[in-house]
N, C-alpha and C. Protein backbone atom coordinates (compact mmCIF):
# COMPACT_ATOMS: atom_id res chain seq x y z
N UNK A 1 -4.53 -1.57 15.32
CA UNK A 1 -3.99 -0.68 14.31
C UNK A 1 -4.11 -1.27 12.91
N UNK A 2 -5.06 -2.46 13.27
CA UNK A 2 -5.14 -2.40 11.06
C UNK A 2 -6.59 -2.37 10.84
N UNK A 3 -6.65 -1.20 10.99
CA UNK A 3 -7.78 -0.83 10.39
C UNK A 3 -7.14 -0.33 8.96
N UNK A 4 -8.02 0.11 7.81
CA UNK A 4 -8.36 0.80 6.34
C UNK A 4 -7.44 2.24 6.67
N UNK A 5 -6.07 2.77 5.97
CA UNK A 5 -5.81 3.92 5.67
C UNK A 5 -6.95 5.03 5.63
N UNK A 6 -7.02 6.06 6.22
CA UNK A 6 -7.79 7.06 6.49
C UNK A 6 -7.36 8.01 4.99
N UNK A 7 -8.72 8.54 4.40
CA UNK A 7 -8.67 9.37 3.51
C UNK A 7 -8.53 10.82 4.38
N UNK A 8 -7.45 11.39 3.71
CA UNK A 8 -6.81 12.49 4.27
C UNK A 8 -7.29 13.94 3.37
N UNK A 9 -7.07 13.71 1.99
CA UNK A 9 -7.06 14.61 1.00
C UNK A 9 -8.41 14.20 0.09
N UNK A 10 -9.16 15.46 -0.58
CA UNK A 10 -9.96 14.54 -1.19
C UNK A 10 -9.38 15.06 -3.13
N UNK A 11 -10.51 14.18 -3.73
CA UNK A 11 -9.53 14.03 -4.97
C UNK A 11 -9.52 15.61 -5.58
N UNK A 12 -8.32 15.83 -6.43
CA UNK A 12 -8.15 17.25 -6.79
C UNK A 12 -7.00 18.10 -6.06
N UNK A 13 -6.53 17.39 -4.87
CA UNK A 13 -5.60 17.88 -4.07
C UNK A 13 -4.38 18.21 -4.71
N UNK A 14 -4.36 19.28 -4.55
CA UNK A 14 -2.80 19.92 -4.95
C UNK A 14 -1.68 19.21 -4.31
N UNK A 15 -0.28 19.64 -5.23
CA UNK A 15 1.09 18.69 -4.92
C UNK A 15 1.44 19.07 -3.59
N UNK A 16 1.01 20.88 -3.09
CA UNK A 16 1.45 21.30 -1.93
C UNK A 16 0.44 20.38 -0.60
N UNK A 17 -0.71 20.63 -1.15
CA UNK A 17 -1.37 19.62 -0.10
C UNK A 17 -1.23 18.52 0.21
N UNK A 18 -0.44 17.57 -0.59
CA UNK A 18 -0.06 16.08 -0.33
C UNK A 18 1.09 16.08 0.28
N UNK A 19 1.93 17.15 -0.21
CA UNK A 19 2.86 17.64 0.61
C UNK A 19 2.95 17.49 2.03
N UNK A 20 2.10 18.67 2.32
CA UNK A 20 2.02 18.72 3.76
C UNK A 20 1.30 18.12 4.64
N UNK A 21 0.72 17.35 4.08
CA UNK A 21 -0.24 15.98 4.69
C UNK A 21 0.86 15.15 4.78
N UNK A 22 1.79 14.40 4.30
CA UNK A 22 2.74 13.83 3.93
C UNK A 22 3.60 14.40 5.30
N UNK A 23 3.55 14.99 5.45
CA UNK A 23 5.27 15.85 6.41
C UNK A 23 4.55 15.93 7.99
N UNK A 24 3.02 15.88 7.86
CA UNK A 24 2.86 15.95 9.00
C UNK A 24 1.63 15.00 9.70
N UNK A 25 2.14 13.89 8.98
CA UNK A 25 0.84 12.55 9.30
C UNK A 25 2.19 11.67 9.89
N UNK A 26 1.89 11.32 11.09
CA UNK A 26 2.73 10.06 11.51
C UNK A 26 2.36 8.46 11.42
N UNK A 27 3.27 7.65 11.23
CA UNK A 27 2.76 6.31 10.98
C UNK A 27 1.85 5.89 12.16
N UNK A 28 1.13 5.18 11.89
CA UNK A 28 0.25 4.03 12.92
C UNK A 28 0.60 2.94 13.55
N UNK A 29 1.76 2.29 13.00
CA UNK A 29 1.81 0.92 13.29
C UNK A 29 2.08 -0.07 12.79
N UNK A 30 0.83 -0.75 12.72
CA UNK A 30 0.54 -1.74 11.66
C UNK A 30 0.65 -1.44 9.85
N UNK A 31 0.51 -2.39 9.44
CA UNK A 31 0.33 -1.89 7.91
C UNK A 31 -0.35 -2.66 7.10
N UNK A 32 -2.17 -2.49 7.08
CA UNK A 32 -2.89 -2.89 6.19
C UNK A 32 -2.61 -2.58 5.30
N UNK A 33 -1.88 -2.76 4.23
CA UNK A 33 -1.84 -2.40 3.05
C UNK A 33 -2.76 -3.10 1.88
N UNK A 34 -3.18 -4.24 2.44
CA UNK A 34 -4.17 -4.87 1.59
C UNK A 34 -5.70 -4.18 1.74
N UNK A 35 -6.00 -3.98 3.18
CA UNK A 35 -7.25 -3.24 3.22
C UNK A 35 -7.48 -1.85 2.17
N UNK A 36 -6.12 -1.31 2.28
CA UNK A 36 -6.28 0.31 2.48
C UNK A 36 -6.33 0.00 0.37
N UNK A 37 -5.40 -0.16 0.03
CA UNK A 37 -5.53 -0.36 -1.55
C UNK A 37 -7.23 -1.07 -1.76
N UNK A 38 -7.88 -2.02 -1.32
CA UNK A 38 -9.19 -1.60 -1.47
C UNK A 38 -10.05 -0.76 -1.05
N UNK A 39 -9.89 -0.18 0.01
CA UNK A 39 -10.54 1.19 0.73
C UNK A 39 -10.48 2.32 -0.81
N UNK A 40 -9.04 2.32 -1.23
CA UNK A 40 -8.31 3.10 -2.31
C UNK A 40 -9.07 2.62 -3.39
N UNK A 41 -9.36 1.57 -3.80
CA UNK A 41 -10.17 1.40 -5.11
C UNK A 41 -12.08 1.67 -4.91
N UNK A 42 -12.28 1.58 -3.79
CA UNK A 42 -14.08 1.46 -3.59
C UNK A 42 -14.01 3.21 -3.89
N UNK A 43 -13.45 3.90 -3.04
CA UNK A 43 -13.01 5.33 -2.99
C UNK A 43 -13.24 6.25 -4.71
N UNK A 44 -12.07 5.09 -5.56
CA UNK A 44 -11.75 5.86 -6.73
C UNK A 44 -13.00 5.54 -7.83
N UNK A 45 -13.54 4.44 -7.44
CA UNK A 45 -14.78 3.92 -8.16
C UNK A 45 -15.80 4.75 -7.90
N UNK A 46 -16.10 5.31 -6.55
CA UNK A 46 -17.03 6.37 -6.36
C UNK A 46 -17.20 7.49 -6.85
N UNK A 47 -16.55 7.80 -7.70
CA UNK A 47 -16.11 9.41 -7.63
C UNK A 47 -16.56 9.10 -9.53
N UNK A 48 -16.57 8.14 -9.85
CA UNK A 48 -16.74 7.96 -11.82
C UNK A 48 -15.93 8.59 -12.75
N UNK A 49 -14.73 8.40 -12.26
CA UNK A 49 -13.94 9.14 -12.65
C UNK A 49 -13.77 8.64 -14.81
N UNK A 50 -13.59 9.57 -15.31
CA UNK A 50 -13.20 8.70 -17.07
C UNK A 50 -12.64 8.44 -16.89
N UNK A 51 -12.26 7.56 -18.26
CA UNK A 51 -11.03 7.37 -19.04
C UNK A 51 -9.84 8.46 -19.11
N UNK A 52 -8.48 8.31 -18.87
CA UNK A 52 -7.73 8.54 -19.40
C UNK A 52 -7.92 9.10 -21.07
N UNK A 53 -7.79 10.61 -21.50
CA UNK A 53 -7.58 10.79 -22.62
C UNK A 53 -6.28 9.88 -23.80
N UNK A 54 -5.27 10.04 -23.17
CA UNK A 54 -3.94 9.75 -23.62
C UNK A 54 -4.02 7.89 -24.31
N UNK A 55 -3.49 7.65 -25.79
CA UNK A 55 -3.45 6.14 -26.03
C UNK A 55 -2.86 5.42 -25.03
N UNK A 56 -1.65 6.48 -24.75
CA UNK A 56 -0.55 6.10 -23.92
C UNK A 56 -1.34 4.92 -22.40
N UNK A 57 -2.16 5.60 -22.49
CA UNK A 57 -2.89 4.87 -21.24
C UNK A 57 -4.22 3.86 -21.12
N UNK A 58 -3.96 3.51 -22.15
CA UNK A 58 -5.13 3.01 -22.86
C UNK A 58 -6.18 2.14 -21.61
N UNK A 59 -7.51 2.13 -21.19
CA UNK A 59 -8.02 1.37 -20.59
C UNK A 59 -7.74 2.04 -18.72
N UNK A 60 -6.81 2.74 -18.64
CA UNK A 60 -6.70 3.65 -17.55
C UNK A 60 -7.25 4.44 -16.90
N UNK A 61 -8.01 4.92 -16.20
CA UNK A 61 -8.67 5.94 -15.38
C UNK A 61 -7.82 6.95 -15.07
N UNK A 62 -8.39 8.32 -15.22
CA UNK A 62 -8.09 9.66 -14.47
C UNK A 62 -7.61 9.30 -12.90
N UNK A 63 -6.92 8.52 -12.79
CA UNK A 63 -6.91 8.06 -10.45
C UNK A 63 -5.90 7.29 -10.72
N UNK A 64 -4.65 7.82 -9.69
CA UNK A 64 -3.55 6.76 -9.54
C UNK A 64 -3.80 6.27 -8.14
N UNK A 65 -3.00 5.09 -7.29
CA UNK A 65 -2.74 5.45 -6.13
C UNK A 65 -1.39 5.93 -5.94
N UNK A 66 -0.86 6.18 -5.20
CA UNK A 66 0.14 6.49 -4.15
C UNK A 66 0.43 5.83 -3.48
N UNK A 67 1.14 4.70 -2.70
CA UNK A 67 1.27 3.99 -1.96
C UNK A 67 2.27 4.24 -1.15
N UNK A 68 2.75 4.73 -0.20
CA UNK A 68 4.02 5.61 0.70
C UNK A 68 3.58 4.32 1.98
N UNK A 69 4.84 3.21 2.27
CA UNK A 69 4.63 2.71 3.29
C UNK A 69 6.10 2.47 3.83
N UNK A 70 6.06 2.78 5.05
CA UNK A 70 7.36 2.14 6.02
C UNK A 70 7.38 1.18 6.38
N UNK A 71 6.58 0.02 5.98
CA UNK A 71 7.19 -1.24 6.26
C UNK A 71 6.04 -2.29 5.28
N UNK A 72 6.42 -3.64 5.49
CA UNK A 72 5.79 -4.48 4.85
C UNK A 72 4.38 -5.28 4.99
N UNK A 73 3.59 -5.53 3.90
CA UNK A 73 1.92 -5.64 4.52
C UNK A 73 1.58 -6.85 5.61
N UNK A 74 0.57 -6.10 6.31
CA UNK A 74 0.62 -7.30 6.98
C UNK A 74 -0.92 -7.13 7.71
N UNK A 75 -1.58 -7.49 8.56
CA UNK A 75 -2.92 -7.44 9.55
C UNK A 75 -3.95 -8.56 8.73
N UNK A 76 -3.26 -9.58 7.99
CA UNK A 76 -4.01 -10.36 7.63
C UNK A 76 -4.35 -11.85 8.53
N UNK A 77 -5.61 -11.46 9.71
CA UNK A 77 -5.75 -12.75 10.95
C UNK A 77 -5.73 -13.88 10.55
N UNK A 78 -6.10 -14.30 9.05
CA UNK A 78 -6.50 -15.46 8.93
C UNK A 78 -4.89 -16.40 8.51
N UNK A 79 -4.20 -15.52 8.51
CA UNK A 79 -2.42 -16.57 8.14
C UNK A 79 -2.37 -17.15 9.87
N UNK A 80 -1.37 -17.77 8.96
CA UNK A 80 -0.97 -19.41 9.95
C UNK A 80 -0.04 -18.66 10.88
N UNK A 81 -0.03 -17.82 11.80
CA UNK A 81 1.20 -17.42 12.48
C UNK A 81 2.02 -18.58 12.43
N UNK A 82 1.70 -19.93 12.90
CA UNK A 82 3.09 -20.60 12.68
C UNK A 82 4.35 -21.09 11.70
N UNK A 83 3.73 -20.99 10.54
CA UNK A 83 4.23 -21.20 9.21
C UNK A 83 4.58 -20.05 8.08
N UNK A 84 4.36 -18.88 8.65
CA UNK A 84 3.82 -17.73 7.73
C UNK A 84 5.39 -16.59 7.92
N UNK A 85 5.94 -16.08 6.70
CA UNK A 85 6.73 -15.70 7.03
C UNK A 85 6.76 -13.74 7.92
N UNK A 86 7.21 -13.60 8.80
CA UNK A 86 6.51 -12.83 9.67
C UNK A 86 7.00 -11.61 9.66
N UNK A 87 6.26 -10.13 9.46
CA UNK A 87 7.01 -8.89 9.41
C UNK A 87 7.30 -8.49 10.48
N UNK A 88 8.58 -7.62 10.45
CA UNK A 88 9.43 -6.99 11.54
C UNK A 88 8.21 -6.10 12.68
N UNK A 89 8.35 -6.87 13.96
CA UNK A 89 7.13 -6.19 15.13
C UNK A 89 8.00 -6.71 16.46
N UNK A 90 7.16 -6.27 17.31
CA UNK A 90 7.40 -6.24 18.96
C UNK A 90 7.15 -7.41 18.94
N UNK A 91 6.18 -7.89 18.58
CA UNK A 91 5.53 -9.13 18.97
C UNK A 91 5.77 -10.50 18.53
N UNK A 92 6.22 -10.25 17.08
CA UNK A 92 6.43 -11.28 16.62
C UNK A 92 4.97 -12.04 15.66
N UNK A 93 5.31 -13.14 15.17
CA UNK A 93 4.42 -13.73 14.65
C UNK A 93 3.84 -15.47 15.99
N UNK A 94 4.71 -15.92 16.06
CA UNK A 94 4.38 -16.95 16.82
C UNK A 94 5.06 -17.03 18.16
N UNK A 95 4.77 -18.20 19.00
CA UNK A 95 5.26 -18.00 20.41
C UNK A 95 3.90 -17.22 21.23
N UNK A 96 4.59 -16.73 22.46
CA UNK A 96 2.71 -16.91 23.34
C UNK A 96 2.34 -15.52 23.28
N UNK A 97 3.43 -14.47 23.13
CA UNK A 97 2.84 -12.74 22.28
C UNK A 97 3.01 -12.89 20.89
N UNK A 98 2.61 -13.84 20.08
CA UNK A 98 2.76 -13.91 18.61
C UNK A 98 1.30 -14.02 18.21
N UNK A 99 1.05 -13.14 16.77
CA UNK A 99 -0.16 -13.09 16.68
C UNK A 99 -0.15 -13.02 14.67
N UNK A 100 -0.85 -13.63 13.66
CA UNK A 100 -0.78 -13.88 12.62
C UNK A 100 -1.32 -12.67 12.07
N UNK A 101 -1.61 -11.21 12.90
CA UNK A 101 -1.95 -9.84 12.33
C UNK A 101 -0.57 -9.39 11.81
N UNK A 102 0.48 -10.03 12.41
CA UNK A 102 2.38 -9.85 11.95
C UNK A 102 2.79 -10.15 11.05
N UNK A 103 2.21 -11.25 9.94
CA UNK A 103 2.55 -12.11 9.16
C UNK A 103 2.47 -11.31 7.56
N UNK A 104 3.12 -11.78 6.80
CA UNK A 104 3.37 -10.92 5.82
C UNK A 104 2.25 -11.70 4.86
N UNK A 105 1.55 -10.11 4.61
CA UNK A 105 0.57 -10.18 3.89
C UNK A 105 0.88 -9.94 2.44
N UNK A 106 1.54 -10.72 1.32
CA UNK A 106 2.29 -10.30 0.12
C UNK A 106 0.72 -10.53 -0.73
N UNK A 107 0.36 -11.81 -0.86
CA UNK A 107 -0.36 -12.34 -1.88
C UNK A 107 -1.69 -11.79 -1.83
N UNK A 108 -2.01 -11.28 -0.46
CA UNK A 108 -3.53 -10.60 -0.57
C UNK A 108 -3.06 -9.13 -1.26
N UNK A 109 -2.29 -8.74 -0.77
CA UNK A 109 -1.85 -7.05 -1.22
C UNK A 109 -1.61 -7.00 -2.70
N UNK A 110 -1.19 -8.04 -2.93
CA UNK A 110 -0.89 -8.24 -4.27
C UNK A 110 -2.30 -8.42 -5.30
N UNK A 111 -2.79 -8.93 -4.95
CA UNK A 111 -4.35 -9.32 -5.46
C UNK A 111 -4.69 -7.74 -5.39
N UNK A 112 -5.01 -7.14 -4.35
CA UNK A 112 -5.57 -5.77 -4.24
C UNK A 112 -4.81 -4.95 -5.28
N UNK A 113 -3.70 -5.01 -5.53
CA UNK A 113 -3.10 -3.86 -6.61
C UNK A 113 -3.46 -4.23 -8.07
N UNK A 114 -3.57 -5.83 -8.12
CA UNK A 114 -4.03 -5.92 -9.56
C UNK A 114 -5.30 -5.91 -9.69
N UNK A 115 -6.56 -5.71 -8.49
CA UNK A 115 -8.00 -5.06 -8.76
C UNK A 115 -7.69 -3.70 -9.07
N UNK A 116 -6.94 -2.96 -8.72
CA UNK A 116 -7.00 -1.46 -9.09
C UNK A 116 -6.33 -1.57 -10.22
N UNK A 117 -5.78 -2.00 -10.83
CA UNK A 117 -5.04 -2.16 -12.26
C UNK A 117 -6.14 -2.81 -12.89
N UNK A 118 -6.74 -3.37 -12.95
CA UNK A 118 -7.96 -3.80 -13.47
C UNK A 118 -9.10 -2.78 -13.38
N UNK A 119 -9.36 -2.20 -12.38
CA UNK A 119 -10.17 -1.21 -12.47
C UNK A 119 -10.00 0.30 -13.09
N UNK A 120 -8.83 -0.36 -13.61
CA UNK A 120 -7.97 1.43 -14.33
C UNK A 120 -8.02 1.88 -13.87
N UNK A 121 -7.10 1.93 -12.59
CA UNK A 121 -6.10 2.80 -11.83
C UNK A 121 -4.77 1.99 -11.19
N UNK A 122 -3.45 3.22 -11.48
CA UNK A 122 -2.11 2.40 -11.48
C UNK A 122 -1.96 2.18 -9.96
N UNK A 123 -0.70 1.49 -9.59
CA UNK A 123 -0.36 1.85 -8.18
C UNK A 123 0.80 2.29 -8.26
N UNK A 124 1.04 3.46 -7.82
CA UNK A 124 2.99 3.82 -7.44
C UNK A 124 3.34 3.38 -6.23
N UNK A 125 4.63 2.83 -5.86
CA UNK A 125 4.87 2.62 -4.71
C UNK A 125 6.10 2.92 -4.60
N UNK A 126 6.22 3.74 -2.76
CA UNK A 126 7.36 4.07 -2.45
C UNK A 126 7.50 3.97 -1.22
N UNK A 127 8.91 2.65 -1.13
CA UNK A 127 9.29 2.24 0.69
C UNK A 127 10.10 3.39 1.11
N UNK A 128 9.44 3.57 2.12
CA UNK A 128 10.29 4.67 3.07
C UNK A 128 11.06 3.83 3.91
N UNK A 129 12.26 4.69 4.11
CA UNK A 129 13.03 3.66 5.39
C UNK A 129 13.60 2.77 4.89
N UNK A 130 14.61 1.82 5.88
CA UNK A 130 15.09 0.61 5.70
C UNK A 130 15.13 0.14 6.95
N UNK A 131 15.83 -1.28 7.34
CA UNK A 131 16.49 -1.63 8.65
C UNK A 131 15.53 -2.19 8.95
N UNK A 132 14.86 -1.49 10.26
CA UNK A 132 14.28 -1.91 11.38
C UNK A 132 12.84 -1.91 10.83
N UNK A 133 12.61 -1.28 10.02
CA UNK A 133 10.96 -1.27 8.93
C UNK A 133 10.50 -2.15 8.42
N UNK A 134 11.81 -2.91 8.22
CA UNK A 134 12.11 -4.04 7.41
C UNK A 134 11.21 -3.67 6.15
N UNK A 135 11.24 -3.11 5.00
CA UNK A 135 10.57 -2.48 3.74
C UNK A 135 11.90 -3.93 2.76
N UNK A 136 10.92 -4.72 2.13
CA UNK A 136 11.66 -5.53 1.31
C UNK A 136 11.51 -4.99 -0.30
N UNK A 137 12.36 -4.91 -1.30
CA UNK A 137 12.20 -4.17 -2.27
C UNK A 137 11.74 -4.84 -3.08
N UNK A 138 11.63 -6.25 -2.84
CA UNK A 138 10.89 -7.30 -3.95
C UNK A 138 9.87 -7.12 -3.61
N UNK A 139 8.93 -7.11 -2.88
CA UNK A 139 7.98 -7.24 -1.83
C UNK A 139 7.30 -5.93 -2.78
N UNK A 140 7.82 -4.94 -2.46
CA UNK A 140 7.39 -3.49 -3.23
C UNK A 140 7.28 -4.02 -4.56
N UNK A 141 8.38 -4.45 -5.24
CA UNK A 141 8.06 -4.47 -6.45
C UNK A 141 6.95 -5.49 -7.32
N UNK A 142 6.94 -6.19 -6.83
CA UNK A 142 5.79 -7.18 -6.84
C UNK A 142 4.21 -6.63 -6.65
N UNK A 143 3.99 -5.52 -5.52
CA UNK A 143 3.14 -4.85 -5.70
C UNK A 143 2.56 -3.69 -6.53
N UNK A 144 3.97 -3.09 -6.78
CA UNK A 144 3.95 -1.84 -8.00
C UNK A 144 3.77 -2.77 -9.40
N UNK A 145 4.68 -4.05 -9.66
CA UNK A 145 4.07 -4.24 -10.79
C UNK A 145 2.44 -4.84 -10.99
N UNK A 146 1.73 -5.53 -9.97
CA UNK A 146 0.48 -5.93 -9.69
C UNK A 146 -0.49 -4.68 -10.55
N UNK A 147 0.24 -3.92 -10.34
CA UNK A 147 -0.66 -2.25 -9.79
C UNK A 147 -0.27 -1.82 -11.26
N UNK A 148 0.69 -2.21 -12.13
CA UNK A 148 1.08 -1.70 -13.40
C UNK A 148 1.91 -0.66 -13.76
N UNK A 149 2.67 -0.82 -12.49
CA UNK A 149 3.78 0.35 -12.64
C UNK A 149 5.39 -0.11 -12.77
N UNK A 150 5.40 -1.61 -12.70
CA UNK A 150 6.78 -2.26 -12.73
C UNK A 150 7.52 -2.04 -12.09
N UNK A 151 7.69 -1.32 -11.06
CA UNK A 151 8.79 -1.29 -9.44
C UNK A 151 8.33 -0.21 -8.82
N UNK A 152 8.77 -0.28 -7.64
CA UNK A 152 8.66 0.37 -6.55
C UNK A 152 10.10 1.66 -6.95
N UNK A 153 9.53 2.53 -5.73
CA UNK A 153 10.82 3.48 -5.62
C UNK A 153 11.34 3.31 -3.86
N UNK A 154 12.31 3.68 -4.08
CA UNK A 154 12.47 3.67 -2.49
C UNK A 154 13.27 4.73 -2.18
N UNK A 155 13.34 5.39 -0.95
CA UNK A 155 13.17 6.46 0.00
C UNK A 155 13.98 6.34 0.99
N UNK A 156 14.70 7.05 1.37
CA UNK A 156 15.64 7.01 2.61
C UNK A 156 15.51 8.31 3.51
N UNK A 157 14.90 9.34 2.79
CA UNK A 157 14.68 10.54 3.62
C UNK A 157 13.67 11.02 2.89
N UNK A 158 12.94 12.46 3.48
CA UNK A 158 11.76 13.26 2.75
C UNK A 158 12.20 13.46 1.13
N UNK A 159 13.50 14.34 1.51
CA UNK A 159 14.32 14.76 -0.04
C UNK A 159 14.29 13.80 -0.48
């Protein structure tokens, strides 16, 4: 399950269509979030999108992402399962069903949001859930500001 976020909508999609893509896509699992934010930038680079008209946005591209995740990044094989601090799973990170695809992937994800902020486009981010998702709000915010948006939002229900 960590494969690259699947493009669902293509660009131009109405608020109702994200909508209902949104209400009726169920989670996967895992959470590449480092893959999928570059999947998300090769994607937005394709398309040649301009500049941002607005000063306000100076150096910005017409393309935000969206980032809607229920839990914290992670499917990165090459961490130390034993040393690595490990996101909330069945499995765990270490021990003999422990596997370093569990391990919290902050600093690669983080890198990925400030290529798309570099490539002029922002990242928004919003943790769904709490608890058992384990969604850390520093964690978010660290990525929203990477991304040039300075915090995360967070989510407890659709409304």
């Amino acid at each position: 399950m960590c494969d690259t976020g699947t493009l669902l909508l293509p660009s131009g999609s109405t608020v109702s269509d994200i909508q209902w893509e949104y209400q009726n896509t169920a989670a996967g699992g895992a959470t590449p979030t480092a893959l999928s934010l570059d999947a998300a930038r090769s994607y937005l680079n394709s398309l040649g999108l301009p500049a941002a008209p607005s000063p306000k946005f100076s150096g910005q591209k017409n393309g935000v992402v969206l980032l809607i995740t229920d839990g914290l990044p992670n499917c990165n094989g090459s961490l130390n399962r034993t040393t690595c601090t490990c996101t909330p799973s069945t499995l765990g990170c270490s021990g003999t069903s422990g596997t370093p695809y569990n391990c919290l992937d902050d600093s690669r994800t983080i890198a990925s949001a400030q290529a798309l902020k570099s490539a002029g486009y922002l990242v928004y981010v919003v943790g769904f859930g709490t608890g058992s998702s384990g969604n850390n709000k520093a964690v978010l915010d660290a990525i929203a500001s990477a991304g040039g948006t300075t915090n995360s939002y967070s989510a407890s229900s659709q409304t």
